[in-house]
N, C-alpha and C. Protein backbone atom coordinates (compact mmCIF):
# COMPACT_ATOMS: atom_id res chain seq x y z
N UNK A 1 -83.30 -1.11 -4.67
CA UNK A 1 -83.34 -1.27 -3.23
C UNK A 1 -84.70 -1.74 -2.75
N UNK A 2 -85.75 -1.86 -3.52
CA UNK A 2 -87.10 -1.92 -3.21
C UNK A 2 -87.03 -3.15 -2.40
N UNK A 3 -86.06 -4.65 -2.49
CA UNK A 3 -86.34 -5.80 -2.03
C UNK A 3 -85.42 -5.82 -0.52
N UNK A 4 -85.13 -4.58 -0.09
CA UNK A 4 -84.67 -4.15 0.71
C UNK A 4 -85.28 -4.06 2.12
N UNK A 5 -85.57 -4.05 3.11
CA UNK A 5 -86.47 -3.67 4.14
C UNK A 5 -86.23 -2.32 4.54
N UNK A 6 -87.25 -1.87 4.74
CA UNK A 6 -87.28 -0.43 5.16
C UNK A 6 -87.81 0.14 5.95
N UNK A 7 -88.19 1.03 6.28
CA UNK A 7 -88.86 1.90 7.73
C UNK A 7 -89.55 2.96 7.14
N UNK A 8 -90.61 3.88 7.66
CA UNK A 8 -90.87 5.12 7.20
C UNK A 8 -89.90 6.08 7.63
N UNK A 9 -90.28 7.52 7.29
CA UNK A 9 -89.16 8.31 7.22
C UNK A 9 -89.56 9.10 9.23
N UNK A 10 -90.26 8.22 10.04
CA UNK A 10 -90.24 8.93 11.15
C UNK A 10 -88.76 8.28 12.10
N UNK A 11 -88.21 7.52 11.58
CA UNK A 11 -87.05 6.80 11.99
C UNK A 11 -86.05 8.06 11.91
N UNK A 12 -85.98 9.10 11.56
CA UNK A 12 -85.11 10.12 10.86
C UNK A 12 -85.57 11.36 12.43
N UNK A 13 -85.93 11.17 12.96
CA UNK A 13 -86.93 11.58 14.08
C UNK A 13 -85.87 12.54 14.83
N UNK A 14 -85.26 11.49 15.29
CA UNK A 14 -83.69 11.79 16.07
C UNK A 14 -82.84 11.97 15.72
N UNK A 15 -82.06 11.29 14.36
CA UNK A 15 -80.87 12.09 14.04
C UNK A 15 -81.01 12.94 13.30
N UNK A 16 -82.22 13.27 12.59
CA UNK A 16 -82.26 15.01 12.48
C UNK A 16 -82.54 15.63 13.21
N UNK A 17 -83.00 15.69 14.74
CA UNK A 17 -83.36 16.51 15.81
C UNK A 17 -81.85 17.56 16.11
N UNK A 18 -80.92 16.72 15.90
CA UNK A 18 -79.77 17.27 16.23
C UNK A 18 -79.21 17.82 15.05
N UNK A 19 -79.77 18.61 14.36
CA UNK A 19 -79.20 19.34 12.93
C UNK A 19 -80.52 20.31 13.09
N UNK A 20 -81.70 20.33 12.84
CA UNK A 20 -82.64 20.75 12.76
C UNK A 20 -83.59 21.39 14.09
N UNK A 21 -84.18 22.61 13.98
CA UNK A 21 -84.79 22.65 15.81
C UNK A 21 -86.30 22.50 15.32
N UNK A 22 -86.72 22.04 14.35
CA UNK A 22 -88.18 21.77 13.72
C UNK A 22 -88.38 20.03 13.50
N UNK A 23 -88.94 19.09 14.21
CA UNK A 23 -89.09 17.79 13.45
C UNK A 23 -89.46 17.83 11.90
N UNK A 24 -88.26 17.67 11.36
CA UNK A 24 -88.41 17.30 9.96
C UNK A 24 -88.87 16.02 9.20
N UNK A 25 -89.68 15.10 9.98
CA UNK A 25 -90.31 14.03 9.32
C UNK A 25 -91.75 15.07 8.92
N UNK A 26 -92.44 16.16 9.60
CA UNK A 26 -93.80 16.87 9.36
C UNK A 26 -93.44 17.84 8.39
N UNK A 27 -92.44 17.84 7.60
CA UNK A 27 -91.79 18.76 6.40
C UNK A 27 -92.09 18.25 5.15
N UNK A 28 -92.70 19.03 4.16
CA UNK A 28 -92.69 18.35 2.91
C UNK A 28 -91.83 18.86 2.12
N UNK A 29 -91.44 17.34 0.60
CA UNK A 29 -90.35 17.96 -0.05
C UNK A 29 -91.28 17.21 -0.97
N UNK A 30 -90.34 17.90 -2.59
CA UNK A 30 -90.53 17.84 -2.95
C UNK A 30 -89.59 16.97 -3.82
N UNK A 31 -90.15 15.41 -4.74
CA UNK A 31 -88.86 14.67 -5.20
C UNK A 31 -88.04 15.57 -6.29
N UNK A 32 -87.00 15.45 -6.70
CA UNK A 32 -86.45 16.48 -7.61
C UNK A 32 -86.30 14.86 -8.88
N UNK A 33 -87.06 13.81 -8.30
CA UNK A 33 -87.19 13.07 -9.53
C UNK A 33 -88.67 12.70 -10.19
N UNK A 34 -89.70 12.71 -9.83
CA UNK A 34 -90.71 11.87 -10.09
C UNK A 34 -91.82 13.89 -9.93
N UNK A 35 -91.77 14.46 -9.15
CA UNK A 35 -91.94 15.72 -8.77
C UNK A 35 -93.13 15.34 -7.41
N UNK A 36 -93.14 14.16 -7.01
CA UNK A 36 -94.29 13.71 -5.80
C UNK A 36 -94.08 15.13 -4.44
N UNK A 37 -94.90 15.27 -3.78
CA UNK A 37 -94.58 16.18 -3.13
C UNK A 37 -95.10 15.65 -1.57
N UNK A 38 -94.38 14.83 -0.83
CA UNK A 38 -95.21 14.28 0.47
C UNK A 38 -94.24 14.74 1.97
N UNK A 39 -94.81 14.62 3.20
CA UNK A 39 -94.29 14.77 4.50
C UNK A 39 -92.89 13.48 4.25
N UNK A 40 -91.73 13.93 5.10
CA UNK A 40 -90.60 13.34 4.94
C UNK A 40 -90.68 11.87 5.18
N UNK A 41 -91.83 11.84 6.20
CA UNK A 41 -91.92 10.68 7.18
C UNK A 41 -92.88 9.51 6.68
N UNK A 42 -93.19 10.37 5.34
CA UNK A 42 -93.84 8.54 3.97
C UNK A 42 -92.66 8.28 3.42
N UNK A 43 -91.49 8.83 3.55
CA UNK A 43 -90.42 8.44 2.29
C UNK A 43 -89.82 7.00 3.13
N UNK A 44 -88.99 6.14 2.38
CA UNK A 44 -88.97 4.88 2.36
C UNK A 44 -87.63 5.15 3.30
N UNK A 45 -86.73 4.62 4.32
CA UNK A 45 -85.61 4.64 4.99
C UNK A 45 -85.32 3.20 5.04
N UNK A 46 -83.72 3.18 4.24
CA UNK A 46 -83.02 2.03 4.41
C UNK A 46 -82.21 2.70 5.57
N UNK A 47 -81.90 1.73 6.65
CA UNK A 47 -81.05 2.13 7.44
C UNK A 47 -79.79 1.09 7.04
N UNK A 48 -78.43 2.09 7.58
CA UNK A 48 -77.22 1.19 7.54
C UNK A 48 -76.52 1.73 8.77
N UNK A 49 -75.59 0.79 9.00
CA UNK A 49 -74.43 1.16 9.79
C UNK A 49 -73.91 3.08 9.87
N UNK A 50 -74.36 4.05 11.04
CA UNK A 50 -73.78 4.98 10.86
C UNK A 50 -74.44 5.51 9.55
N UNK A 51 -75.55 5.68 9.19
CA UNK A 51 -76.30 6.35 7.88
C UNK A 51 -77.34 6.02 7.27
N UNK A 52 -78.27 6.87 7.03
CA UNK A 52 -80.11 6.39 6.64
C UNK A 52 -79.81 6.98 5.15
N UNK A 53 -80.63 6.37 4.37
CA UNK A 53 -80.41 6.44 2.89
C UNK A 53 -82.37 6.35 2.55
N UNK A 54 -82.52 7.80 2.43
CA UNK A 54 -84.11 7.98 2.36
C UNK A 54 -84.45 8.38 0.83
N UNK A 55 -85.89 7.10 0.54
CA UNK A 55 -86.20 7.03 -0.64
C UNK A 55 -87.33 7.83 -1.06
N UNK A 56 -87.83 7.95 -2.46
CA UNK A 56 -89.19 8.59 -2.20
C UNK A 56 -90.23 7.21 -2.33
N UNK A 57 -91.01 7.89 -1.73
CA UNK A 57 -92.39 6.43 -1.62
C UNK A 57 -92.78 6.22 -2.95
N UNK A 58 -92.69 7.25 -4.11
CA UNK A 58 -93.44 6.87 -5.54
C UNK A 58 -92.37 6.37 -6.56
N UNK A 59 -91.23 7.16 -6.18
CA UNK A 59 -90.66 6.93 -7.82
C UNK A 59 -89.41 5.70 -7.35
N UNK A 60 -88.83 5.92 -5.68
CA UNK A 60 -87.69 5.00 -5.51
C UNK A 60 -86.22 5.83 -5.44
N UNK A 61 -86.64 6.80 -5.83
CA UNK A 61 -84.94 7.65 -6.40
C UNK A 61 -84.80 8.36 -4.93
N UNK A 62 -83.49 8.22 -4.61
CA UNK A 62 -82.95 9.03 -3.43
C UNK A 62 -83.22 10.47 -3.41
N UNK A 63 -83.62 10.72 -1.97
CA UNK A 63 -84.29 12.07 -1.74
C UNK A 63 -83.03 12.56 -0.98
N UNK A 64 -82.61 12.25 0.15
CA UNK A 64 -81.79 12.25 1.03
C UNK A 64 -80.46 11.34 1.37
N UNK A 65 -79.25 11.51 2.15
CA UNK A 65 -78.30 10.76 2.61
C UNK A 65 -78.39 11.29 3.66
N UNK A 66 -78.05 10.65 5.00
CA UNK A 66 -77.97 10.78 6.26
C UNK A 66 -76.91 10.57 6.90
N UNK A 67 -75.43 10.88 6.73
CA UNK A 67 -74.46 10.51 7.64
C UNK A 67 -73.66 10.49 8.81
N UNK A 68 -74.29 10.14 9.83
CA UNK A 68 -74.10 9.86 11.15
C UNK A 68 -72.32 10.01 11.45
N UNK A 69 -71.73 10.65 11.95
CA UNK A 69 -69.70 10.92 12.19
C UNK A 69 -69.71 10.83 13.60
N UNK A 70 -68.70 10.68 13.93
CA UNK A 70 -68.18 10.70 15.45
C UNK A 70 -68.40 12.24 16.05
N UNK A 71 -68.08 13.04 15.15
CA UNK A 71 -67.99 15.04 15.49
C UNK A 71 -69.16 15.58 14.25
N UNK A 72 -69.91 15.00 13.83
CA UNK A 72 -70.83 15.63 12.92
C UNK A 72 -71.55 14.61 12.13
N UNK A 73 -72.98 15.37 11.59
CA UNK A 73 -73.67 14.65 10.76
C UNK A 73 -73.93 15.66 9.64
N UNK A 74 -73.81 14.55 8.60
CA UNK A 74 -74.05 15.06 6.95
C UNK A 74 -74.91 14.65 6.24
N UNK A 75 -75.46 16.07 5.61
CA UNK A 75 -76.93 15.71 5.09
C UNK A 75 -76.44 16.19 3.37
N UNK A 76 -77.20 14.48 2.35
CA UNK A 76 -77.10 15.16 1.11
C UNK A 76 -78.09 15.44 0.86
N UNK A 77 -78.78 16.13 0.41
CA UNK A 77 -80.36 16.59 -0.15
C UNK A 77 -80.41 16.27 -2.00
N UNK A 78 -79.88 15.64 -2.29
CA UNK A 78 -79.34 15.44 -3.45
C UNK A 78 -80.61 15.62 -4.37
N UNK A 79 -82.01 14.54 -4.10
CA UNK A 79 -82.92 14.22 -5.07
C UNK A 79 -83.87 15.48 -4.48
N UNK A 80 -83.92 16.09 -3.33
CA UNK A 80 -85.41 16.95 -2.79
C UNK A 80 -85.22 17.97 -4.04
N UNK A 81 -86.01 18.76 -4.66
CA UNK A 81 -86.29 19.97 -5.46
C UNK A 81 -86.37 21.27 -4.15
N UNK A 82 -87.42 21.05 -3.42
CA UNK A 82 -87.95 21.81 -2.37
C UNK A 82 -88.22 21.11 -1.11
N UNK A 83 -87.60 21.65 0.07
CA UNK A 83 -87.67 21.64 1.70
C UNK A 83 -88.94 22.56 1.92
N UNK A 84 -90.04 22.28 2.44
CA UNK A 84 -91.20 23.29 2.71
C UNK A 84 -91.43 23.08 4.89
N UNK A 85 -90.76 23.83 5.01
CA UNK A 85 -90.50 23.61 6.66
C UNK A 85 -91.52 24.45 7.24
N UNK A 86 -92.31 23.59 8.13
CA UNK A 86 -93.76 24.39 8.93
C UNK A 86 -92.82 25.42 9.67
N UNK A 87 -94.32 26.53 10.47
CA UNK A 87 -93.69 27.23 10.79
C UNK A 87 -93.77 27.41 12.57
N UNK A 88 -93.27 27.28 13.49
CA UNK A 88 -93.77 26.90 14.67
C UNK A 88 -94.69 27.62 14.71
């Protein structure tokens, strides 16, 4: 996907606002591939139609799926190891 265009991960701003009551772009994870450990909002975002598909900035391997529904949104966490969520 690298020849892809992309966004940083603060694009994720808003449709996680509505799942989450913490902005989760100032959250660090951790890749569960490469083991990089950065704020959500360096990771790489392909956007598509109805769904953000978030990369990690070092290794490339999916951290996240983002799926935008008419009655809900679905989150895969597939590649994160660790969610480290500030604390208000």
């Amino acid at each position: 996907m690298s020849d892809e265009k992309h966004v940083d991960g603060n694009a994720l701003a808003g449709p996680l606002s509505e799942v989450f009551d913490v902005d989760i772009t100032t959250t660090s994870a951790k890749c569960a591939g490469c083991g990089d450990i950065a704020v959500i909002a360096q990771a790489m975002v392909y956007e598509k139609p109805h769904s953000f598909i978030v990369r990690c900035s070092k290794c490339d391997d999916v951290l996240m799926i983002v799926l935008q529904k008419r009655d809900a949104t679905e989150i895969d966490l597939r590649g994160i190891a660790w969610l480290g969520v500030p604390r208000g």
